[in-house]
N, C-alpha and C. Protein backbone atom coordinates (compact mmCIF):
# COMPACT_ATOMS: atom_id res chain seq x y z
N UNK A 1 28.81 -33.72 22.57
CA UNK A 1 28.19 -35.03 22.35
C UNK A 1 29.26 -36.10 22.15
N UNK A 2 30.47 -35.84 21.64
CA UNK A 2 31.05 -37.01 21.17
C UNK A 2 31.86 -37.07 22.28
N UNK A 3 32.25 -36.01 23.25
CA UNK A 3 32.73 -36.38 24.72
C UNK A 3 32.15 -37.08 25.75
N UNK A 4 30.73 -37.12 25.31
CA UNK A 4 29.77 -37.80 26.40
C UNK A 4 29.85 -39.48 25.89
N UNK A 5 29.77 -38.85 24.41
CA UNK A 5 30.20 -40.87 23.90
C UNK A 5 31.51 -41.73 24.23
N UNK A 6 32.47 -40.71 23.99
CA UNK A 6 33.51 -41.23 24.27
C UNK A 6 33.73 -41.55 25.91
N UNK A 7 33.47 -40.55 26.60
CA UNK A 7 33.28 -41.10 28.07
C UNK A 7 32.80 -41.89 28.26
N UNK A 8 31.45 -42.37 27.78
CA UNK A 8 30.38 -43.95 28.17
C UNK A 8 31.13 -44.87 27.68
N UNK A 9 31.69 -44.99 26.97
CA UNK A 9 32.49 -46.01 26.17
C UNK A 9 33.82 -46.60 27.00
N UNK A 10 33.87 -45.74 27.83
CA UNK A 10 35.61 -45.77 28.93
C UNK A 10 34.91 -46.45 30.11
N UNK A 11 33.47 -45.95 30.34
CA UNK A 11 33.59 -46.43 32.16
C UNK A 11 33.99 -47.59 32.54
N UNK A 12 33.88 -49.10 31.90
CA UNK A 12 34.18 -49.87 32.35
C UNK A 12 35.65 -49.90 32.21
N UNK A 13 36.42 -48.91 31.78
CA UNK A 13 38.19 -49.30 31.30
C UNK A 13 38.17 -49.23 32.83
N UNK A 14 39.42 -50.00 33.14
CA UNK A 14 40.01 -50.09 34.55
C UNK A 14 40.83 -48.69 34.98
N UNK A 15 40.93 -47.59 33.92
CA UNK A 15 41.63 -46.50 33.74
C UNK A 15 40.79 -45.21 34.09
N UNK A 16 39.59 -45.92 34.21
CA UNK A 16 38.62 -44.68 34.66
C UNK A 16 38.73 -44.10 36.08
N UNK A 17 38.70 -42.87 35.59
CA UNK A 17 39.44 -41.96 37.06
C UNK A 17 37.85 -41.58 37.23
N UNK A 18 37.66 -41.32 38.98
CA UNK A 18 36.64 -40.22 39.13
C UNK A 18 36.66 -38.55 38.12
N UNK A 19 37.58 -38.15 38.16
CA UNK A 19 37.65 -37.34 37.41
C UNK A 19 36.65 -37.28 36.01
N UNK A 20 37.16 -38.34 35.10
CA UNK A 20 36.41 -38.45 34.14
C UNK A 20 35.09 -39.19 34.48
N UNK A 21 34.59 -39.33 35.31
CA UNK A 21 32.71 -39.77 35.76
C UNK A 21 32.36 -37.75 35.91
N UNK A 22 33.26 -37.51 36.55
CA UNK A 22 32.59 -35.90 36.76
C UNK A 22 32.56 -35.41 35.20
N UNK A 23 33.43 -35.17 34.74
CA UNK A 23 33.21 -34.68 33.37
C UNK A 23 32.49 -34.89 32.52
N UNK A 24 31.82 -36.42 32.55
CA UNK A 24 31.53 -36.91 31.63
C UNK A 24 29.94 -36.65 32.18
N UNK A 25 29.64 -36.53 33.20
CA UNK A 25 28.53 -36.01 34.05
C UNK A 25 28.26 -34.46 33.68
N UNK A 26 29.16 -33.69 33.69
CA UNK A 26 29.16 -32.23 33.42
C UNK A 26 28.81 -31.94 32.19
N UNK A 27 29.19 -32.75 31.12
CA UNK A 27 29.14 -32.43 29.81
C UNK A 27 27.51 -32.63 29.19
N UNK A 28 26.97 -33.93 30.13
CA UNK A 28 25.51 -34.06 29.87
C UNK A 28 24.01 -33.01 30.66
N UNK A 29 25.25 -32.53 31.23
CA UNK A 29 24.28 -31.55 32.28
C UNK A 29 24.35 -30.64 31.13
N UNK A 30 25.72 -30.38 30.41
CA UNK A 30 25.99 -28.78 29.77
C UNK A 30 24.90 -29.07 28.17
N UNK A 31 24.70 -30.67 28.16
CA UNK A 31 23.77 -30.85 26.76
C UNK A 31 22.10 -30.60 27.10
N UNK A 32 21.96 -31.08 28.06
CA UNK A 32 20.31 -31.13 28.77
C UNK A 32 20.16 -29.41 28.87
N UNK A 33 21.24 -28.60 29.52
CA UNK A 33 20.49 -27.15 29.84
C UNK A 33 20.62 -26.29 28.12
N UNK A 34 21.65 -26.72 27.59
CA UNK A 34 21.56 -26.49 25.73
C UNK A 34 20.59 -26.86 25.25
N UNK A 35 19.97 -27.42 25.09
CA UNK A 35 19.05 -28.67 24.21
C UNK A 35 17.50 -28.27 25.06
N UNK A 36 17.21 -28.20 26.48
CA UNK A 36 16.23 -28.30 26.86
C UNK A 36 15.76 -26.78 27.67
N UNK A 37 16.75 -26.50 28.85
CA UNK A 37 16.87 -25.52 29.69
C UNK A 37 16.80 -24.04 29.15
N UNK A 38 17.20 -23.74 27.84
CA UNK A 38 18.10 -22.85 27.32
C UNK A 38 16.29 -22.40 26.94
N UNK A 39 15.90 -23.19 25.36
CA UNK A 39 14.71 -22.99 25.14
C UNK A 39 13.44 -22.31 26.23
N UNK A 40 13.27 -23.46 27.41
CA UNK A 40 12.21 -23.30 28.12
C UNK A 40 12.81 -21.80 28.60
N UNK A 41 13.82 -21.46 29.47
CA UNK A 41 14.32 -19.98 29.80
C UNK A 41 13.98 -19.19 29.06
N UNK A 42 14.54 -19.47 27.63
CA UNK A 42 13.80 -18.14 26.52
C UNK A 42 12.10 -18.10 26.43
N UNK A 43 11.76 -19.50 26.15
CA UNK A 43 9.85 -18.86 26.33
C UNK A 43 9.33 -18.15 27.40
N UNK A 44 9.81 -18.61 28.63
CA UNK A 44 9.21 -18.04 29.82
C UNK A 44 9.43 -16.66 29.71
N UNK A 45 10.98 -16.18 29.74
CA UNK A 45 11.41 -14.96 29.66
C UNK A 45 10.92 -13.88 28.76
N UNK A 46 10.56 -14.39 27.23
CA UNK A 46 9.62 -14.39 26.33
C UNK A 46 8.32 -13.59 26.59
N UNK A 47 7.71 -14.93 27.20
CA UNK A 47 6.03 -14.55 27.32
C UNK A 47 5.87 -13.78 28.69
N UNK A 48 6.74 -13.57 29.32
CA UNK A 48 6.83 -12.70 30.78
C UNK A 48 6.92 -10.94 30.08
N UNK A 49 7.84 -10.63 29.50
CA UNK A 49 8.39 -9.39 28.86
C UNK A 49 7.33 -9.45 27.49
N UNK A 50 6.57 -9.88 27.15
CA UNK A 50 5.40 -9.83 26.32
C UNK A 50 4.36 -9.53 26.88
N UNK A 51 4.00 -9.84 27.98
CA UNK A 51 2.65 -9.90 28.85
C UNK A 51 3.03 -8.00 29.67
N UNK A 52 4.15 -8.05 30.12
CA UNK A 52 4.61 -6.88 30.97
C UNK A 52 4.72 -5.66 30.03
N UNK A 53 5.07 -5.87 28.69
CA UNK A 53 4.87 -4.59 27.74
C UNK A 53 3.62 -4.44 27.12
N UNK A 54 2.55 -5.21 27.14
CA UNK A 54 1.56 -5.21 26.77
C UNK A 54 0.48 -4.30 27.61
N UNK A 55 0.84 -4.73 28.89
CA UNK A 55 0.47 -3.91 30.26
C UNK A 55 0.85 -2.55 30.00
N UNK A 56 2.36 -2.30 29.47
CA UNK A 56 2.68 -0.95 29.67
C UNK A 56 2.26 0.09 28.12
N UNK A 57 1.85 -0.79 27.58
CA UNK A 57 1.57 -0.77 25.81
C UNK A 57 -0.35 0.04 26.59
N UNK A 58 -0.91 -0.60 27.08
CA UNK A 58 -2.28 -0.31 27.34
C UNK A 58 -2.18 0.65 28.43
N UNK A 59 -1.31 0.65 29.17
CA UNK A 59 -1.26 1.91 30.27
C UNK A 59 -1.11 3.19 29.00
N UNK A 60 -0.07 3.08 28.67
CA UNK A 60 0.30 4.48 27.55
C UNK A 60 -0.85 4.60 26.54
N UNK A 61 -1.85 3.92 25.80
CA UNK A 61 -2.81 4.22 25.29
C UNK A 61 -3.78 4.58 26.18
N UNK A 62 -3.80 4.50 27.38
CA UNK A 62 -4.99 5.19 28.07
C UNK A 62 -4.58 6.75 28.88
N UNK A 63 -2.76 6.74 28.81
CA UNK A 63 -2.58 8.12 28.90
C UNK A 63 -2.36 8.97 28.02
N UNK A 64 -2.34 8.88 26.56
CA UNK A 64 -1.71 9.75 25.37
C UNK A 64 -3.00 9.74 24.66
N UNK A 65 -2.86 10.86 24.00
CA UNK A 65 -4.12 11.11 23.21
C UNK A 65 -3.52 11.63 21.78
N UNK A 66 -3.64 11.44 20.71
CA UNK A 66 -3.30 11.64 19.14
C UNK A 66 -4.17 12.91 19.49
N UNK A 67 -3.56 14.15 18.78
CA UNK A 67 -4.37 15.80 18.59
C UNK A 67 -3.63 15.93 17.40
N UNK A 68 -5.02 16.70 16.57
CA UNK A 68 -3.93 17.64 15.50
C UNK A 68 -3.82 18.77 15.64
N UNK A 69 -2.34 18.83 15.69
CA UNK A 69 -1.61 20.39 15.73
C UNK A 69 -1.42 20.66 13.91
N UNK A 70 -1.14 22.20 14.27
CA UNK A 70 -1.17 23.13 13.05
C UNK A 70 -0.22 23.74 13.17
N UNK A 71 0.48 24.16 11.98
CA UNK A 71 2.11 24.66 11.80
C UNK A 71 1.65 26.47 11.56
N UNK A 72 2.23 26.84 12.90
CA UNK A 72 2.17 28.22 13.30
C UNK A 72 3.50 28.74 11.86
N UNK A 73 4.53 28.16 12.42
CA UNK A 73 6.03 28.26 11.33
C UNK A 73 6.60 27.20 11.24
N UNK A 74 7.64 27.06 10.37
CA UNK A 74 8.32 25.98 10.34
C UNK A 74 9.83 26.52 11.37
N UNK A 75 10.66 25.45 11.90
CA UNK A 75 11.99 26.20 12.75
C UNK A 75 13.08 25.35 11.56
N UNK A 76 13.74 26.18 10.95
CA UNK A 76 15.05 26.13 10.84
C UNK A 76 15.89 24.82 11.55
N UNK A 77 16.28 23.53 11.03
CA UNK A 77 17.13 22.48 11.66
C UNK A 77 18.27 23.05 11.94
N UNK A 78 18.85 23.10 13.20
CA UNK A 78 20.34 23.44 13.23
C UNK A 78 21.37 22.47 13.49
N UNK A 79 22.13 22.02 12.80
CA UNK A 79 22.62 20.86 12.66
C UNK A 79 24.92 21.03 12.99
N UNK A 80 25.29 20.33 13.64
CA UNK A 80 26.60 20.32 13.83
C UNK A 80 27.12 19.82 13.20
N UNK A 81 26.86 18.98 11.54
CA UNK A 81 27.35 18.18 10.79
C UNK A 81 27.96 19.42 9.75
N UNK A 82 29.17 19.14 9.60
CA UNK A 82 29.59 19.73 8.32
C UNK A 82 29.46 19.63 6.60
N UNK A 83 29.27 18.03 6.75
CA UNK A 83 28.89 17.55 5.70
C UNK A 83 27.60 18.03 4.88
N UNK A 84 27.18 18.48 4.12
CA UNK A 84 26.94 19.35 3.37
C UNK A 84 25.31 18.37 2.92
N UNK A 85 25.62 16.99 2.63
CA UNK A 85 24.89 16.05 2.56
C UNK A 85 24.24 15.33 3.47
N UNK A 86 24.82 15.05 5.03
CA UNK A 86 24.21 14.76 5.65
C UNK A 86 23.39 15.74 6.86
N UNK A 87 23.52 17.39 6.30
CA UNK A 87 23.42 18.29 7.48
C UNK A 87 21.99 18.36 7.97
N UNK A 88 21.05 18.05 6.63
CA UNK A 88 19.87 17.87 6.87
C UNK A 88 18.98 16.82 8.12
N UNK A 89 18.11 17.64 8.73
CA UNK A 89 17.02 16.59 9.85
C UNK A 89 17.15 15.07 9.41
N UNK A 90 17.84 14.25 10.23
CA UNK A 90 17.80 12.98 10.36
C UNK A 90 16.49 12.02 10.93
N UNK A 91 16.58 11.00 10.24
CA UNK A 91 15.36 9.91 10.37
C UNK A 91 14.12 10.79 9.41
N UNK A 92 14.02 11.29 8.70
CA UNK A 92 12.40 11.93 8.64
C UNK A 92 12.35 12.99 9.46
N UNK A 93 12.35 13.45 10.36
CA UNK A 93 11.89 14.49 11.17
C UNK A 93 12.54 16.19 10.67
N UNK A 94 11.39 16.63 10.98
CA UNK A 94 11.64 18.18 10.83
C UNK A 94 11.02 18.66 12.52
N UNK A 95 10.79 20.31 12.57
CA UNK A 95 10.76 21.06 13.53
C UNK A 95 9.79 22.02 13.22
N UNK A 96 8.83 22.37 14.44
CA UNK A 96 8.00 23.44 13.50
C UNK A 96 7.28 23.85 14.72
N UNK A 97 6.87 25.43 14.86
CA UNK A 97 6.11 26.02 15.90
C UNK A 97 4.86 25.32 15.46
N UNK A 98 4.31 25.07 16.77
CA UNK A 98 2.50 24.53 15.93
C UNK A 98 1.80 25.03 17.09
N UNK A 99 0.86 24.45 17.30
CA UNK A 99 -0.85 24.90 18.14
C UNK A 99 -1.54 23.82 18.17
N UNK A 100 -1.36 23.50 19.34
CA UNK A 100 -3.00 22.24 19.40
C UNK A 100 -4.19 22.02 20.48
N UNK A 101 -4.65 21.45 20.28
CA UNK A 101 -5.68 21.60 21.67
C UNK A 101 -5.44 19.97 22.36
N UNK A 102 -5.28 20.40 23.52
CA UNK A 102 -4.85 19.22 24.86
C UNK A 102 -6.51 18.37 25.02
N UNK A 103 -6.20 17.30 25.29
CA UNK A 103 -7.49 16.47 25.71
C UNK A 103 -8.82 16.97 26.65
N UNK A 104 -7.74 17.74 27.40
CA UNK A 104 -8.68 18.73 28.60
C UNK A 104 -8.97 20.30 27.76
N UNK A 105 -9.04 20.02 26.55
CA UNK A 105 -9.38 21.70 26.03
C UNK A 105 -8.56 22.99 26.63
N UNK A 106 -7.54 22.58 26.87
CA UNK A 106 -6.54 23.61 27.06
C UNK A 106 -6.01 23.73 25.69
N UNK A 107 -5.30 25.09 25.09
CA UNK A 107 -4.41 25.64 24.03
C UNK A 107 -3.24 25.64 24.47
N UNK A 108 -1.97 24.81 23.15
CA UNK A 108 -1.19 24.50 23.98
C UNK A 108 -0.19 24.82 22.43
N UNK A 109 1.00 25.77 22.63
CA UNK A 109 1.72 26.69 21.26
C UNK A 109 3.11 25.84 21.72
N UNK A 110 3.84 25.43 20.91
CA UNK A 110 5.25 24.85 21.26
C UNK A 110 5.60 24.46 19.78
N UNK A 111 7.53 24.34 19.73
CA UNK A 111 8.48 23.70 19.12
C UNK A 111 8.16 21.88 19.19
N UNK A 112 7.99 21.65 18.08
CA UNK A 112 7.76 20.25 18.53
C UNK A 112 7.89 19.31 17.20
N UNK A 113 8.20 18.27 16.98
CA UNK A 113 8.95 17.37 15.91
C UNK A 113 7.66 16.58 15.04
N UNK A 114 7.83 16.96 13.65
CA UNK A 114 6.84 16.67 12.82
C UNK A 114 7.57 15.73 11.99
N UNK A 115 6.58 14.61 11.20
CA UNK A 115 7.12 14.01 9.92
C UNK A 115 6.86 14.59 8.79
N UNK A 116 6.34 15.76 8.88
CA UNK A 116 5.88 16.72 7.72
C UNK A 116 7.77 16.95 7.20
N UNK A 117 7.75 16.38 5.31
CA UNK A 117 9.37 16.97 4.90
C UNK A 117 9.59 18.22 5.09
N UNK A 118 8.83 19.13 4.60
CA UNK A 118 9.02 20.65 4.72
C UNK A 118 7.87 21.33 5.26
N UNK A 119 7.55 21.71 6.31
CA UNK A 119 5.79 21.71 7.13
C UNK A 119 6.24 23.41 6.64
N UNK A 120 4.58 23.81 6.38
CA UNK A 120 4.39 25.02 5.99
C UNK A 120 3.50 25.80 6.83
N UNK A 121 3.31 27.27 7.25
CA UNK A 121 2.41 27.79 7.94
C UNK A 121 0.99 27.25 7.25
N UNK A 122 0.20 26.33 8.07
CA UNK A 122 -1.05 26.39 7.90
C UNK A 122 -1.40 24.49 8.15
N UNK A 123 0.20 24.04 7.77
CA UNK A 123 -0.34 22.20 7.68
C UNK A 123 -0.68 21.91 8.63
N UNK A 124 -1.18 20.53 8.58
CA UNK A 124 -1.89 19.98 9.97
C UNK A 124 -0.81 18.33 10.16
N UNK A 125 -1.22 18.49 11.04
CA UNK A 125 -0.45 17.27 11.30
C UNK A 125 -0.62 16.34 13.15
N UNK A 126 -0.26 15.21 13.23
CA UNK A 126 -0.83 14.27 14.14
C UNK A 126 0.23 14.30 15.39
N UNK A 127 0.29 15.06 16.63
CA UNK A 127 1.32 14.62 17.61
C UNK A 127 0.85 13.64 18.51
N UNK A 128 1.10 13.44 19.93
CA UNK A 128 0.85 12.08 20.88
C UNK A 128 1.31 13.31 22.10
N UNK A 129 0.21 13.66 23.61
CA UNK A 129 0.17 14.19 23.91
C UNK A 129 -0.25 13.40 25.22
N UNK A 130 0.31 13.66 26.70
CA UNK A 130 -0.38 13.23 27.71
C UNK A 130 -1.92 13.98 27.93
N UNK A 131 -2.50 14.01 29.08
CA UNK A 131 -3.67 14.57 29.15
C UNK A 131 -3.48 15.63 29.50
N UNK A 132 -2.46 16.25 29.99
CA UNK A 132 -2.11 17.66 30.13
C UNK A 132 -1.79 18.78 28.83
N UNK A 133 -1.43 17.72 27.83
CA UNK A 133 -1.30 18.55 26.56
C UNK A 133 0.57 18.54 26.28
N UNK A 134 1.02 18.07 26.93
CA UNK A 134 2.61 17.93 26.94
C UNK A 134 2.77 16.92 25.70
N UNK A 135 3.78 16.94 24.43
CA UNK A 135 4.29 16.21 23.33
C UNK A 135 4.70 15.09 24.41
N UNK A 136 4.32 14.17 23.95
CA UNK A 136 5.04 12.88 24.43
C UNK A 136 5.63 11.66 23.13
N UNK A 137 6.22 11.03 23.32
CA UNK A 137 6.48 9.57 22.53
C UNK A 137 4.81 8.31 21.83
N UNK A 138 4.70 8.27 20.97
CA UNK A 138 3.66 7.69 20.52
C UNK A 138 3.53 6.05 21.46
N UNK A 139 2.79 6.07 21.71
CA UNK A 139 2.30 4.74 22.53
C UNK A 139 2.59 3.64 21.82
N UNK A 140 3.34 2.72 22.89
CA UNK A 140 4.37 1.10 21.87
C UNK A 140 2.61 0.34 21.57
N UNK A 141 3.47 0.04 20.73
CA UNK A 141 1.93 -0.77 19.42
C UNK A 141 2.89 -2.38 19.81
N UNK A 142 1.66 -3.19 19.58
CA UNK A 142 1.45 -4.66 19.50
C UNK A 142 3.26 -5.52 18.93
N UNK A 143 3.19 -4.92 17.66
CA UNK A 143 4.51 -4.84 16.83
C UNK A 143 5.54 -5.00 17.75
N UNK A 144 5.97 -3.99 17.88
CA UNK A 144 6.83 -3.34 18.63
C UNK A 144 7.02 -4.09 20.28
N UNK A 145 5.80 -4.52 21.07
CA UNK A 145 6.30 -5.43 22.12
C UNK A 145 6.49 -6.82 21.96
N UNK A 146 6.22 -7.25 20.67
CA UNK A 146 6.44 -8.35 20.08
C UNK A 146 7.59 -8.94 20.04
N UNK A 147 8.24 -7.96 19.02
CA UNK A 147 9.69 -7.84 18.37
C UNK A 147 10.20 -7.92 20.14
N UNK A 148 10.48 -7.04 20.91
CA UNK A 148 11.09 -6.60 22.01
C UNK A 148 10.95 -7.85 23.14
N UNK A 149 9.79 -8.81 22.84
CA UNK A 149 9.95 -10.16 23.59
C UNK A 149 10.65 -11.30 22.79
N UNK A 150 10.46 -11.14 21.89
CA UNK A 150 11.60 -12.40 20.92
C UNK A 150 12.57 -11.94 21.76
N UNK A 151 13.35 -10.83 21.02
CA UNK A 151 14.68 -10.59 21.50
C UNK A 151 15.02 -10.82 22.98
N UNK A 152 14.07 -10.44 24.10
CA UNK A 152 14.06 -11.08 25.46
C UNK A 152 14.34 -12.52 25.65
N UNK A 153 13.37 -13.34 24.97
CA UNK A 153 13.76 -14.37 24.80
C UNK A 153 14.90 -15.47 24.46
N UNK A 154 15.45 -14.49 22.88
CA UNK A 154 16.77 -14.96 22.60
C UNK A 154 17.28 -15.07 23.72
N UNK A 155 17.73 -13.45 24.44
CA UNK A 155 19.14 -13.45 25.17
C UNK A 155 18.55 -14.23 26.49
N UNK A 156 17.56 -14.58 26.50
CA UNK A 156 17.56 -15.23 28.02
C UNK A 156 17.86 -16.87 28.04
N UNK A 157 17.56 -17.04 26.56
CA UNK A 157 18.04 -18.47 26.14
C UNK A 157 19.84 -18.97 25.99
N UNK A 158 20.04 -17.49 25.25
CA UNK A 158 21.55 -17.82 24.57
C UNK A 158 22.14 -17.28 25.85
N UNK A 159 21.78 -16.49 26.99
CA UNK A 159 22.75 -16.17 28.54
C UNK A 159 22.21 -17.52 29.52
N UNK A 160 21.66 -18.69 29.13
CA UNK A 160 21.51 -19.58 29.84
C UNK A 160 22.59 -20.96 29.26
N UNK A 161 22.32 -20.93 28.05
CA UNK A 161 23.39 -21.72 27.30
C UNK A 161 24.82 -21.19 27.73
N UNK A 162 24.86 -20.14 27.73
CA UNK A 162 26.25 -19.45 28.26
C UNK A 162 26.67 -19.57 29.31
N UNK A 163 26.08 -19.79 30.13
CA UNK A 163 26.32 -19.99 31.73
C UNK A 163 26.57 -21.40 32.01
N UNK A 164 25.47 -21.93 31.12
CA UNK A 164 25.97 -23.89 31.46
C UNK A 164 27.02 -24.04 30.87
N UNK A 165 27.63 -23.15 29.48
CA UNK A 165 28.92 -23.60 29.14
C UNK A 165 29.77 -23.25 30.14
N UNK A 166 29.99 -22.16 30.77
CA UNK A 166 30.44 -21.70 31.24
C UNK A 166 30.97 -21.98 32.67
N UNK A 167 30.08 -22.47 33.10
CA UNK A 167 30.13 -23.39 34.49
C UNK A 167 31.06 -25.36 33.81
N UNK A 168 30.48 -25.13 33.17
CA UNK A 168 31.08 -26.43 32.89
C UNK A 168 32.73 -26.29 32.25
N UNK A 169 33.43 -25.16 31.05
CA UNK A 169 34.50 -25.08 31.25
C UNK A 169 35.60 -24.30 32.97
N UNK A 170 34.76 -23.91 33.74
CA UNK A 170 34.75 -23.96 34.87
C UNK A 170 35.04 -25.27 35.72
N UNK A 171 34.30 -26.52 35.78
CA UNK A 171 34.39 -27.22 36.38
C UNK A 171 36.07 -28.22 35.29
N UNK A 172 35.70 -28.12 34.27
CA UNK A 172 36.90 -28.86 33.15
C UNK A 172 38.27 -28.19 33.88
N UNK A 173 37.90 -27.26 34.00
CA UNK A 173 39.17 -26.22 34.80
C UNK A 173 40.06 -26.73 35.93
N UNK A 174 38.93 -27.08 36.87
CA UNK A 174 38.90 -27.57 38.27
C UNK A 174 39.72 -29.28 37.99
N UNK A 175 38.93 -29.48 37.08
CA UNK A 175 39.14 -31.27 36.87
C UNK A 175 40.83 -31.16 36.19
N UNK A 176 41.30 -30.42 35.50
CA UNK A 176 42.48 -30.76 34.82
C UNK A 176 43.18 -30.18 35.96
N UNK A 177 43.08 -29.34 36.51
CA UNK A 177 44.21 -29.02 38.16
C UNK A 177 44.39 -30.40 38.92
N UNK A 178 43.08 -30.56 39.11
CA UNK A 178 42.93 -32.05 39.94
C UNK A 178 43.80 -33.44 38.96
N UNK A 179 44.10 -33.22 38.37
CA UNK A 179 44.63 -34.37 37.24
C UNK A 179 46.12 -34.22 37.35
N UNK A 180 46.34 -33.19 37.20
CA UNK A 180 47.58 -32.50 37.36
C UNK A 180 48.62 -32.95 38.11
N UNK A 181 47.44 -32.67 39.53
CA UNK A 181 48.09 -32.82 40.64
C UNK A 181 48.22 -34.44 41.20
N UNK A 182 47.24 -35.17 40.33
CA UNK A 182 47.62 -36.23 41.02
C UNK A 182 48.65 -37.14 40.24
N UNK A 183 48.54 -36.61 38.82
CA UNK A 183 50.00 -37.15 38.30
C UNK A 183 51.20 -36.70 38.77
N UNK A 184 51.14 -35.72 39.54
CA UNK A 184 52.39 -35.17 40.16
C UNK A 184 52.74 -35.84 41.39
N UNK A 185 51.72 -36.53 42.12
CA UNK A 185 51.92 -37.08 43.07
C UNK A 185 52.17 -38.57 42.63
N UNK A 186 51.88 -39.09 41.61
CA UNK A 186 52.05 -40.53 41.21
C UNK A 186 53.59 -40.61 40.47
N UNK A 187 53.87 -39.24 40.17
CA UNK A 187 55.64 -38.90 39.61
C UNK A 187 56.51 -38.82 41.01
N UNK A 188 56.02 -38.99 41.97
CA UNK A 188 56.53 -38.62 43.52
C UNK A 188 56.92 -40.07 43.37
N UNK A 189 55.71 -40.64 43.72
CA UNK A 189 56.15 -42.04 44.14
C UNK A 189 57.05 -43.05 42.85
N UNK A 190 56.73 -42.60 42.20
CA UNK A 190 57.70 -43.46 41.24
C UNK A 190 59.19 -43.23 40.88
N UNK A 191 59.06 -41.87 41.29
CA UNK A 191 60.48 -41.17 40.99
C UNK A 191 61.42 -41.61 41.75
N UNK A 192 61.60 -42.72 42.59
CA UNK A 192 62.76 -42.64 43.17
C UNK A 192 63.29 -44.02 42.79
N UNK A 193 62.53 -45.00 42.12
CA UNK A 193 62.64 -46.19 41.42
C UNK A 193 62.82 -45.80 39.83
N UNK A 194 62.58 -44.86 39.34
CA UNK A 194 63.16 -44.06 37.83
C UNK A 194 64.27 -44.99 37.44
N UNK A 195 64.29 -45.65 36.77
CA UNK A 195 65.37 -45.70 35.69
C UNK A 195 66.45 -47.14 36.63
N UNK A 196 65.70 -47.82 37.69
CA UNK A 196 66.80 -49.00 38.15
C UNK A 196 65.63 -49.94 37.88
N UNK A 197 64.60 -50.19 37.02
CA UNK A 197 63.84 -51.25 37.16
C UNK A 197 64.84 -52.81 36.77
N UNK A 198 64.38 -53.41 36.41
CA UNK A 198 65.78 -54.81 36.14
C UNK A 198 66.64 -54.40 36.07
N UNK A 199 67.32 -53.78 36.87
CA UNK A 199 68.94 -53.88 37.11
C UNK A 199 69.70 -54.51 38.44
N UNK A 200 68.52 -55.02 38.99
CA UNK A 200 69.09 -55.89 40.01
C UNK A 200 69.58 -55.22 41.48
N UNK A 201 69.16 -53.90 40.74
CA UNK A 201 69.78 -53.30 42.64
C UNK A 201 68.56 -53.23 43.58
């Protein structure tokens, strides 16, 4: 902002290079896609990846079915941690032979991951099962595609802000080569008059 002021403030100097009209042009482009572009990118991106997990949120509740299985045994965690304290089933989860019945009334006996702390022959407990009777992942809830479109949103906002910066120290890039070079060429022409101004030769 205070480059865009300070630029408006120069155009009429007689010292104003094209150079600085581009920059000073670039810098308001790089405030408009910050300020305006950045936002609108994140809602869209937002409510697009909200609408599309919601879809996939209602597909998976119409393929998984909640059954309660029953703890045949519990399995033994076998764990590669040495630590003595952390060797125990991580997150909550334990392991346990169980039995349940599949949506299609098939019987279906497997190893499969309970929140039961210590599941005992006989507990009951809730898995998430396709219609074949296969353990699957519990179906994404409302929550959960919520959270997962903010965050869409952020990064589609803050990788749009990033890019206009980005393009624009890009073009600053371009502009100070170009500056460079033409003081080098204005050191050409002067350089050979260097240092005899009033001396009469």
């Amino acid at each position: 902002m205070r480059t865009i002021r300070g630029l408006w403030r120069w155009r009429g100097n007689p010292l104003w290079r094209r150079t600085d009209r581009i920059e000073g042009w670039a810098a308001l482009a790089t405030l408009l896609c910050v300020l305006l572009g950045a936002p609108l990118v994140g809602v869209v991106s937002g409510t697009l990846c909200h609408q599309a997990l919601l879809d996939a949120a209602r597909e998976q509740r119409a393929q998984r079915k909640a059954v309660t299985a029953v703890v045949l045994r519990p399995v033994r965690p076998v764990s590669f941690d040495t630590d003595p304290e952390t060797a125990p089933v991580r997150e909550g989860l334990s392991r346990a032979v169980a039995k349940w019945t599949a949506p299609d009334g098939t019987s279906h006996t497997g190893a499969v991951k309970t929140y039961l702390r210590t599941p005992r022959t006989g507990d009951r407990f809730r898995i998430w099962t396709d219609k074949q009777g296969r353990p699957v992942t519990r179906p994404m809830n409302r929550a959960a595609a919520a959270t997962h479109s903010v965050l869409a949103g952020f990064g589609g906002a803050l990788a749009t802000a990033g890019a206009a910066e980005g393009t624009r120290q890009l073009v600053m890039w371009r502009l100070v080569r170009r500056r460079h070079a033409e003081w080098d060429r204005a050191w050409d022409k002067a350089g050979p008059d260097w240092g005899r101004t009033g001396t009469g030769s």
